[in-house]
N, C-alpha and C. Protein backbone atom coordinates (compact mmCIF):
# COMPACT_ATOMS: atom_id res chain seq x y z
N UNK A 1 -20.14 4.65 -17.81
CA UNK A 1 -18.73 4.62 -18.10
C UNK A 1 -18.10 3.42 -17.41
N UNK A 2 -17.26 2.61 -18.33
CA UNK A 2 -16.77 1.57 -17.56
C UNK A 2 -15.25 1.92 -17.46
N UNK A 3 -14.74 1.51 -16.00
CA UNK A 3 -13.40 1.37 -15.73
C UNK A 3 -12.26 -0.09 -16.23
N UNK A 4 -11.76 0.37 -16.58
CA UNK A 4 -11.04 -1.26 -16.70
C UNK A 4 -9.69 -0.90 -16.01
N UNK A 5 -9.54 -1.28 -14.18
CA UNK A 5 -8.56 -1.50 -13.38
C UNK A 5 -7.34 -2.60 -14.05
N UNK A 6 -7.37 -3.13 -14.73
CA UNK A 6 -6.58 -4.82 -15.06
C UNK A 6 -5.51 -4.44 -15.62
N UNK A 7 -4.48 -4.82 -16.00
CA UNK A 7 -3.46 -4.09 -17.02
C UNK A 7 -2.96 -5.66 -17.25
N UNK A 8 -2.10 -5.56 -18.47
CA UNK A 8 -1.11 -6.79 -19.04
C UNK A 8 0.32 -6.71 -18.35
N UNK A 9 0.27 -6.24 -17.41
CA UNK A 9 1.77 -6.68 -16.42
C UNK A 9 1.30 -7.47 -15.59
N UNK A 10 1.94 -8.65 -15.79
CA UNK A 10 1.99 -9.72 -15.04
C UNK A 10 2.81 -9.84 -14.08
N UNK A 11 1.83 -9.65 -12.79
CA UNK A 11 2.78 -9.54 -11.85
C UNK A 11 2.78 -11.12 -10.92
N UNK A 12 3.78 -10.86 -9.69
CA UNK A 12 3.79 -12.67 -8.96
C UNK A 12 2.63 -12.55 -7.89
N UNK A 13 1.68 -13.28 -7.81
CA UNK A 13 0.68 -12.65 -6.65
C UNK A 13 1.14 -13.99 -5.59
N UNK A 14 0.85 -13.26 -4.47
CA UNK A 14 1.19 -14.30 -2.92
C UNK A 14 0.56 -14.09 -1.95
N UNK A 15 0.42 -14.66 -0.92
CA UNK A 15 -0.11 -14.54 0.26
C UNK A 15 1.16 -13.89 1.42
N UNK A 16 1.41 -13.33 2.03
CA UNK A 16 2.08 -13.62 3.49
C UNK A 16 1.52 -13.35 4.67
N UNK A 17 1.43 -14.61 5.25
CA UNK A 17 0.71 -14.80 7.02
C UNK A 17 1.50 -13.90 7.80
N UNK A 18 0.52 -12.14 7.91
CA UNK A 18 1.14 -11.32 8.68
C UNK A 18 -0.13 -11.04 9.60
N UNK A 19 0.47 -10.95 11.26
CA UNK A 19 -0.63 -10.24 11.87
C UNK A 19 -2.09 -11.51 12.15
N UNK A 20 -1.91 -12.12 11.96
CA UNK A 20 -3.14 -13.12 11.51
C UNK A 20 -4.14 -13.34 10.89
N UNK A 21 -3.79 -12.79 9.61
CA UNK A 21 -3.99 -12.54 8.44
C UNK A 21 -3.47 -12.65 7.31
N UNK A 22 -3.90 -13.56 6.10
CA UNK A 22 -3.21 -13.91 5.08
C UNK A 22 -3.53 -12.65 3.78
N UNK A 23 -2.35 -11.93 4.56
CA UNK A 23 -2.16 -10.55 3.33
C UNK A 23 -2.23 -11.29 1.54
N UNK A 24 -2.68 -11.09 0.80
CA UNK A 24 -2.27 -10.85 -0.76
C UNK A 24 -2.08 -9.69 -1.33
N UNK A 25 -0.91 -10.35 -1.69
CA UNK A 25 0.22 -8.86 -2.52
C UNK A 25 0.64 -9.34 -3.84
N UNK A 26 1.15 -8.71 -4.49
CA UNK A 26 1.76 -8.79 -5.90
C UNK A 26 3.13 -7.89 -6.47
N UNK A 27 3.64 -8.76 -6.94
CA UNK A 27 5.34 -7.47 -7.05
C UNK A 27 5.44 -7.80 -8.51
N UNK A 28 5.77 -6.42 -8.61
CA UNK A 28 6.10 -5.83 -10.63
C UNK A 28 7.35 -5.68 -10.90
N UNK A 29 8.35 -5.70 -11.29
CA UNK A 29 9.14 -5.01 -11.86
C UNK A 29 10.64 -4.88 -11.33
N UNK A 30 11.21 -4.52 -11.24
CA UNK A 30 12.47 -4.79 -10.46
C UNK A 30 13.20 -3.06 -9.63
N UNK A 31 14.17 -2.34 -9.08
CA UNK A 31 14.32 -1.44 -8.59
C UNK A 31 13.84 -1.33 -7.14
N UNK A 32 13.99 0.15 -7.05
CA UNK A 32 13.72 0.52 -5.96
C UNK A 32 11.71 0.59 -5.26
N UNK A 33 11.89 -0.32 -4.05
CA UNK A 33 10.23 -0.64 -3.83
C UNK A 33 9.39 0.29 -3.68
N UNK A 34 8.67 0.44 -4.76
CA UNK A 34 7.26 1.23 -3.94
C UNK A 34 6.40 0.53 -3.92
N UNK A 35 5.03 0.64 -2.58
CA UNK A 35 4.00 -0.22 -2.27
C UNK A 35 3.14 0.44 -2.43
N UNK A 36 2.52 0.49 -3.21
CA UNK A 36 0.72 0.59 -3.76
C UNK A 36 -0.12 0.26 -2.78
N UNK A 37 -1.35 1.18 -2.05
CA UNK A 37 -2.23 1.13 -1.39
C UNK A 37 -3.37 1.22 -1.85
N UNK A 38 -4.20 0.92 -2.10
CA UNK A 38 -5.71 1.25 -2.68
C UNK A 38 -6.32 1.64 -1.72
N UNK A 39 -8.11 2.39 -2.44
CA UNK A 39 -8.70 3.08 -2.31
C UNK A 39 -9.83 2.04 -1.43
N UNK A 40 -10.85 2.60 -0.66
CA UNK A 40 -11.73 1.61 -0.21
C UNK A 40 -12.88 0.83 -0.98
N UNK A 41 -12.84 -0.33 -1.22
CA UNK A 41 -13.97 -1.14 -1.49
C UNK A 41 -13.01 -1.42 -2.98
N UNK A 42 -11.83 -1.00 -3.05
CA UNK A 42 -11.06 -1.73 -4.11
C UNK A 42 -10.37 -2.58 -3.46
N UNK A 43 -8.85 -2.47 -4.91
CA UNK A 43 -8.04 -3.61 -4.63
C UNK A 43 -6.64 -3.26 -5.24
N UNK A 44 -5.59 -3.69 -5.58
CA UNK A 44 -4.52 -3.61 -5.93
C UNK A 44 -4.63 -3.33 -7.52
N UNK A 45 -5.63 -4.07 -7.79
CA UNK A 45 -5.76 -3.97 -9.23
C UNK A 45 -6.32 -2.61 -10.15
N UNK A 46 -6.76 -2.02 -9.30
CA UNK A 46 -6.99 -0.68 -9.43
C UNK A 46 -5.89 0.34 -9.82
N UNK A 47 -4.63 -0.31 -9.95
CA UNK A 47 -3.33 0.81 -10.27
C UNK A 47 -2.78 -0.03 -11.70
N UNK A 48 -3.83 -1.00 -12.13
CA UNK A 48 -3.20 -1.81 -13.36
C UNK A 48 -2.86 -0.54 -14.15
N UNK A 49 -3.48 0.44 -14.57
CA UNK A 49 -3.09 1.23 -15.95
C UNK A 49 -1.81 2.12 -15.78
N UNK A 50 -1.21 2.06 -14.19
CA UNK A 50 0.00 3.07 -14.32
C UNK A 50 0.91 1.79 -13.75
N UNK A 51 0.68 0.48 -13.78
CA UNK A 51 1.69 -0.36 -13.33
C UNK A 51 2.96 -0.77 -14.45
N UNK A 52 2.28 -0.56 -15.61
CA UNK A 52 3.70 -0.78 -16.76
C UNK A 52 4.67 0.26 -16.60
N UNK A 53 4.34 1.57 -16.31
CA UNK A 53 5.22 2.69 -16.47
C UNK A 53 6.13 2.51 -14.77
N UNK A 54 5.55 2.06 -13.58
CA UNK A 54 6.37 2.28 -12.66
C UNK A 54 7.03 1.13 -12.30
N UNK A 55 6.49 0.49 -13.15
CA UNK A 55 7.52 -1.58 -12.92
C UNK A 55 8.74 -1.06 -13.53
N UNK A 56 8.77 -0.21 -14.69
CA UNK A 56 10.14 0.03 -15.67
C UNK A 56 11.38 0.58 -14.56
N UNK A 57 10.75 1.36 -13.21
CA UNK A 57 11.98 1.35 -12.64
C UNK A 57 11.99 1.14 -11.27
N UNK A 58 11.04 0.81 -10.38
CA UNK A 58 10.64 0.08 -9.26
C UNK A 58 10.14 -1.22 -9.17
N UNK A 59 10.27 -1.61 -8.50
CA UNK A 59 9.49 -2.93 -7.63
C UNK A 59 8.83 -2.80 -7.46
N UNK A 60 7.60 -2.50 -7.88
CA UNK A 60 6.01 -1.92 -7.45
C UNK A 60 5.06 -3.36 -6.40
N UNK A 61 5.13 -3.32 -5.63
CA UNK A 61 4.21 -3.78 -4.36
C UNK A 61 3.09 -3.62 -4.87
N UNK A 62 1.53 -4.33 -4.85
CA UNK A 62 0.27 -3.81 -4.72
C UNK A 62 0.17 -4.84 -3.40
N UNK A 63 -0.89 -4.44 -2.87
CA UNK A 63 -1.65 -5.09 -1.68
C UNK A 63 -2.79 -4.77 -1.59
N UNK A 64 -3.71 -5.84 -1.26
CA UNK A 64 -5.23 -5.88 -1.31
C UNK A 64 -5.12 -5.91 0.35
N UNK A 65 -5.85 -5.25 0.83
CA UNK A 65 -5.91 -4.93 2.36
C UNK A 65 -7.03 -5.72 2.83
N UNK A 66 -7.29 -5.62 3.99
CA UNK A 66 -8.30 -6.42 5.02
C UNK A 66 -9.32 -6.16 3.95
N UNK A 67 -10.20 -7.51 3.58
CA UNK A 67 -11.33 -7.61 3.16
C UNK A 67 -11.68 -6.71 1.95
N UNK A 68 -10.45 -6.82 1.59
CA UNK A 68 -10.61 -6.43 -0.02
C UNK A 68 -10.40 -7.30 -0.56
N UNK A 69 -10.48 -7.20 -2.36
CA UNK A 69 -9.66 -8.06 -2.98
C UNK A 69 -9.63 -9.75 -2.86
N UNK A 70 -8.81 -9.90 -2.78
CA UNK A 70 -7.62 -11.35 -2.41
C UNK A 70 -7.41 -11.59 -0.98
N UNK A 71 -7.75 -10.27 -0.04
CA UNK A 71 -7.84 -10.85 1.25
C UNK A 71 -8.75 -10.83 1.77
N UNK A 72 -8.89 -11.93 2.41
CA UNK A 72 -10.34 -12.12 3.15
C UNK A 72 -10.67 -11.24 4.29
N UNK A 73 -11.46 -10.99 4.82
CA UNK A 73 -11.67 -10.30 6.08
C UNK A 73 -11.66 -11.25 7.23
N UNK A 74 -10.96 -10.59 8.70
CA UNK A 74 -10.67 -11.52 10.15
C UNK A 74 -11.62 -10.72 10.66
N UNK A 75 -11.93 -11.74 11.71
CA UNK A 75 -12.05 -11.28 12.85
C UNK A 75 -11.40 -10.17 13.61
N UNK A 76 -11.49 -8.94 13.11
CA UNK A 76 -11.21 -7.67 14.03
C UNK A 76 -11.88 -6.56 13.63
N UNK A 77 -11.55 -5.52 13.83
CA UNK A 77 -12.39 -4.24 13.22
C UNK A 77 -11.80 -3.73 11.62
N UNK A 78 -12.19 -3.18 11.01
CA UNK A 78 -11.16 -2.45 10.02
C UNK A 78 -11.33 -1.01 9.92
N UNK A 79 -9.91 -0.95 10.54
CA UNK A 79 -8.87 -0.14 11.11
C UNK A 79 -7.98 0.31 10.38
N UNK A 80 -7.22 1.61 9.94
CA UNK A 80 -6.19 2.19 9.00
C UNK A 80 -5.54 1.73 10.25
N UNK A 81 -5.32 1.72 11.84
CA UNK A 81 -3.74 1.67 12.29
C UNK A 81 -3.88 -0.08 11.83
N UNK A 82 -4.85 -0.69 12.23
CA UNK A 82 -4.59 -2.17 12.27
C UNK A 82 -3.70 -2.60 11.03
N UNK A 83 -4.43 -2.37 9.70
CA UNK A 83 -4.04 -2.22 8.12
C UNK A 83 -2.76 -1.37 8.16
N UNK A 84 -1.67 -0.62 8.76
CA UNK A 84 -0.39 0.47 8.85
C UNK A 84 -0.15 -1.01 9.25
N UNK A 85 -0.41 -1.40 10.72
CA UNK A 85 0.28 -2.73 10.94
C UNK A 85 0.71 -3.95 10.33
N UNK A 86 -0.52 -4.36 9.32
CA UNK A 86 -0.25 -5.43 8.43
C UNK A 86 0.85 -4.61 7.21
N UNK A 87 0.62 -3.33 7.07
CA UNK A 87 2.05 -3.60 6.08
C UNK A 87 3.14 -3.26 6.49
N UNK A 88 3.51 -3.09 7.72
CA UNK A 88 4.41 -2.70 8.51
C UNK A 88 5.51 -4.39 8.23
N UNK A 89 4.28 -5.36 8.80
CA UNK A 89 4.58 -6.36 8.85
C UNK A 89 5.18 -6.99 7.79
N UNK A 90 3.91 -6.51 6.54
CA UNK A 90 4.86 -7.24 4.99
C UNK A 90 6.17 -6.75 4.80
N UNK A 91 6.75 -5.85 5.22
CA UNK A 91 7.44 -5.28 5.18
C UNK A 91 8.91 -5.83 5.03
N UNK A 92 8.46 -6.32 6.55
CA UNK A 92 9.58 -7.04 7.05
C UNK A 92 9.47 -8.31 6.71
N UNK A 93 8.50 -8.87 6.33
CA UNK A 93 8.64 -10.11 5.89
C UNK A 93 8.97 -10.45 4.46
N UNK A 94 9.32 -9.10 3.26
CA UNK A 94 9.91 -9.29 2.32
C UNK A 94 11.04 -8.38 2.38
N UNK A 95 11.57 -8.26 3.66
CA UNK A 95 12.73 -7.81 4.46
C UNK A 95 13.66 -6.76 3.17
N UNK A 96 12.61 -5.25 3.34
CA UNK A 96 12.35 -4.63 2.27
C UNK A 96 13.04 -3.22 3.18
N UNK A 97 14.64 -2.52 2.67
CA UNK A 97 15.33 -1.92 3.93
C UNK A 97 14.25 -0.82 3.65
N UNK A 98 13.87 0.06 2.37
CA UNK A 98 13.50 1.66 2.58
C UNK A 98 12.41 2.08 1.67
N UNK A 99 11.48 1.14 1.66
CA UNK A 99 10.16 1.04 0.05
C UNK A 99 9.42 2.71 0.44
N UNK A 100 9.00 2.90 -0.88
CA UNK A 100 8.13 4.11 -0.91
C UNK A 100 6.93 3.58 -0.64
N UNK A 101 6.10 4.41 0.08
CA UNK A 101 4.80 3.62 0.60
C UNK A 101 3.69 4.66 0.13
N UNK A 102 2.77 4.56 -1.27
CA UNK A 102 1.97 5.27 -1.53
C UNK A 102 0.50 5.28 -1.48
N UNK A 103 -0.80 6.04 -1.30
CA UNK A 103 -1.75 5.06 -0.92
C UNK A 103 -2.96 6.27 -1.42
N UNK A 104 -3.88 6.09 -1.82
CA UNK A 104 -5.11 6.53 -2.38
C UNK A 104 -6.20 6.25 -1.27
N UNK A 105 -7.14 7.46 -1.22
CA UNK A 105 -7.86 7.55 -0.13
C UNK A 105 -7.89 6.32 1.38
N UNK A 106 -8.58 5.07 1.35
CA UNK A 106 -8.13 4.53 2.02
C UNK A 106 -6.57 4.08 2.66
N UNK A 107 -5.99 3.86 1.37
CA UNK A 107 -4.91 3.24 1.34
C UNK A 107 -3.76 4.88 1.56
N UNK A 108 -4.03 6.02 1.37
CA UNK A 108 -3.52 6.89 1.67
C UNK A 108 -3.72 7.09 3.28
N UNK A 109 -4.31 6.72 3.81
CA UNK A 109 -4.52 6.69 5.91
C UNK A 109 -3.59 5.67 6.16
N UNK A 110 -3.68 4.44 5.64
CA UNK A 110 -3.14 3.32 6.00
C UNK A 110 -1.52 3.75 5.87
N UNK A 111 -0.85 4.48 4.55
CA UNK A 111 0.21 4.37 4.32
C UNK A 111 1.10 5.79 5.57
N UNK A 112 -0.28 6.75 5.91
CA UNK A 112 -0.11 7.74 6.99
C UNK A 112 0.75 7.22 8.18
N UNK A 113 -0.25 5.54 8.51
CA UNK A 113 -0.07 5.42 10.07
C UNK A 113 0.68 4.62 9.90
N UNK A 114 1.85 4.42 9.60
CA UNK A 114 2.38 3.54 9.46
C UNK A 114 3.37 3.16 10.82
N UNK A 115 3.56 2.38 11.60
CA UNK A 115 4.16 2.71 13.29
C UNK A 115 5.39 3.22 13.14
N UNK A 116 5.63 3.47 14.37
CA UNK A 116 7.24 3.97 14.89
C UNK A 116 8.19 3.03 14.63
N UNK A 117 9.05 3.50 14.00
CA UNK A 117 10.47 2.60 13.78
C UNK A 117 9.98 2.10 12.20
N UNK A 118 9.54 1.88 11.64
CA UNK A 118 9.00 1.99 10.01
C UNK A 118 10.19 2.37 9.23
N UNK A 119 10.95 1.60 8.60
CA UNK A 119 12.16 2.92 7.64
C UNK A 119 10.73 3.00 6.42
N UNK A 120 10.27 4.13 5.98
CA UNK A 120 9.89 4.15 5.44
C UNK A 120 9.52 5.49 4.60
N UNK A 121 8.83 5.97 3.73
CA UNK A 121 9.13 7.08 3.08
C UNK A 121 7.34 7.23 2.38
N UNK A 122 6.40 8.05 2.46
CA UNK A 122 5.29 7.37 2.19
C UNK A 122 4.52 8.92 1.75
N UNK A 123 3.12 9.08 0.94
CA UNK A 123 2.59 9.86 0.05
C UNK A 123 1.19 8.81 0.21
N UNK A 124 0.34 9.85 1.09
CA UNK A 124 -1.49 9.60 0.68
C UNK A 124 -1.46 10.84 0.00
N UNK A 125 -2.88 10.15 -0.62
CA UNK A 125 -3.73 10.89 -1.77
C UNK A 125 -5.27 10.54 -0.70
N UNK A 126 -6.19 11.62 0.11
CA UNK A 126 -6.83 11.32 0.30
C UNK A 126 -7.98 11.97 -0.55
N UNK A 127 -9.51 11.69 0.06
CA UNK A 127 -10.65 12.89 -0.81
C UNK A 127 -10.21 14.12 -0.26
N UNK A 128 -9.74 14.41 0.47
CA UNK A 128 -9.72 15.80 1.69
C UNK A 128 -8.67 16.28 0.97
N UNK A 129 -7.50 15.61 0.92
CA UNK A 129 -6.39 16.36 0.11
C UNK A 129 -6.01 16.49 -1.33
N UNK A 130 -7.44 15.91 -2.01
CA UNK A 130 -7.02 16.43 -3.29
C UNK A 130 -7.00 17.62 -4.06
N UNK A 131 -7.40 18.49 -3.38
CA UNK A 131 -7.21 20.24 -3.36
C UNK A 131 -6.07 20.25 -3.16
N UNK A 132 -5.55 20.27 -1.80
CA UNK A 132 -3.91 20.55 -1.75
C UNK A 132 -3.04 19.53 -2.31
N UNK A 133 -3.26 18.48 -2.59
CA UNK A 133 -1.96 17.98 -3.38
C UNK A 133 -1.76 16.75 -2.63
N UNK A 134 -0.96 15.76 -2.13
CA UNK A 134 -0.75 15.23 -1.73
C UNK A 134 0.47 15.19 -0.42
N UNK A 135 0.37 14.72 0.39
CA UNK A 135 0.89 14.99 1.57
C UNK A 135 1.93 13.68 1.66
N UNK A 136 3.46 14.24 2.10
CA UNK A 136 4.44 12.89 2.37
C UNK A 136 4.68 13.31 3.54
N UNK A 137 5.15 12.55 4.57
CA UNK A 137 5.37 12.13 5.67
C UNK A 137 6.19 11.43 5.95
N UNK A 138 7.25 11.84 7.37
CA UNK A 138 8.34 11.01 7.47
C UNK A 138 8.03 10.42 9.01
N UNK A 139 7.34 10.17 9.98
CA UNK A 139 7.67 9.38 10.69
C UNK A 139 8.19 9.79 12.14
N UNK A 140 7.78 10.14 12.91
CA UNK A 140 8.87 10.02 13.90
C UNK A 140 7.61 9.58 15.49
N UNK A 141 8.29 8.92 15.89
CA UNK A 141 7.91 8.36 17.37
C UNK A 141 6.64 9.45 18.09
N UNK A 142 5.41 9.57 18.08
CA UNK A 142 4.86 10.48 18.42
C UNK A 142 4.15 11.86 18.07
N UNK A 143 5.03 11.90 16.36
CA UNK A 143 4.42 12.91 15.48
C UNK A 143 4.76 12.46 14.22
N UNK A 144 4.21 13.20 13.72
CA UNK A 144 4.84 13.01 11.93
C UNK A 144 4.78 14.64 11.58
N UNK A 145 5.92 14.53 10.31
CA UNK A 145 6.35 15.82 10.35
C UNK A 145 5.90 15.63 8.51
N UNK A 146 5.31 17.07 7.85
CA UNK A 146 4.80 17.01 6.75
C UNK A 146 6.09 17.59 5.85
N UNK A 147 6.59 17.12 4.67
CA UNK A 147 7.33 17.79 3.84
C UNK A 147 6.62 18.44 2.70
């Protein structure tokens, strides 16, 4: 069975030097931001087939994480807090006040840990939680509280 990740939304792809690391990301659509996390040993491109339907009313973010994709791998470990950090960082560097932050197994940890002080609003999908459903999380200094 073949997958075809790719879709015909053309999105803007970029780099931003966060963390010391040249993140690649891509933005769809216009509205309110949500950021796309992928799964491990993927990439951003992996959400091509539901990216036409959520560009129609968000800003859809993808990001290829440490040594996926479009970004190369550094010199450090790979880490979900390190990876929370780098998009913590994009964050602010597309000085983005309150994006939805969603993320599929890997990219569902990453969008978990996201640090303290984060305005952010966020939904993993891990293997563990696809029985129960998906888990959102708001954030707070020392815990996170499940809705």
């Amino acid at each position: 069975m073949k997958t075809d990740w790719t879709s015909d939304t053309k999105g803007t792809g970029q780099y931003a030097e966060v963390n010391g690391i040249k993140l690649y990301y891509e933005s769809h659509g216009a509205g309110r931001p949500l950021i796309l996390l992928h799964g491990g040993l993927g990439s951003g491109e992996m959400f091509g087939p539901i990216l036409p339907m959520l560009a129609e009313r968000h800003q859809v973010i993808t990001v290829d994480l440490q040594g996926h994709g479009r970004t190369a791998d550094i010199d450090r470990p790979l880490d979900v807090r390190l990876m929370a950090g780098d998009i913590a960082a994009l964050i602010d560097h597309l000085a983005l006040a309150k994006p939805d932050v969603v993320g599929y197994s890997l990219g569902g940890g990453v969008a978990r840990r996201q640090p303290c002080g984060t305005r952010r609003r966020s939904a993993g999908l891990s293997s563990l939680q696809r029985t129960r459903g998906p888990t959102q999380s708001t954030p707070r200094c020392g815990r996170s509280r499940a809705r």
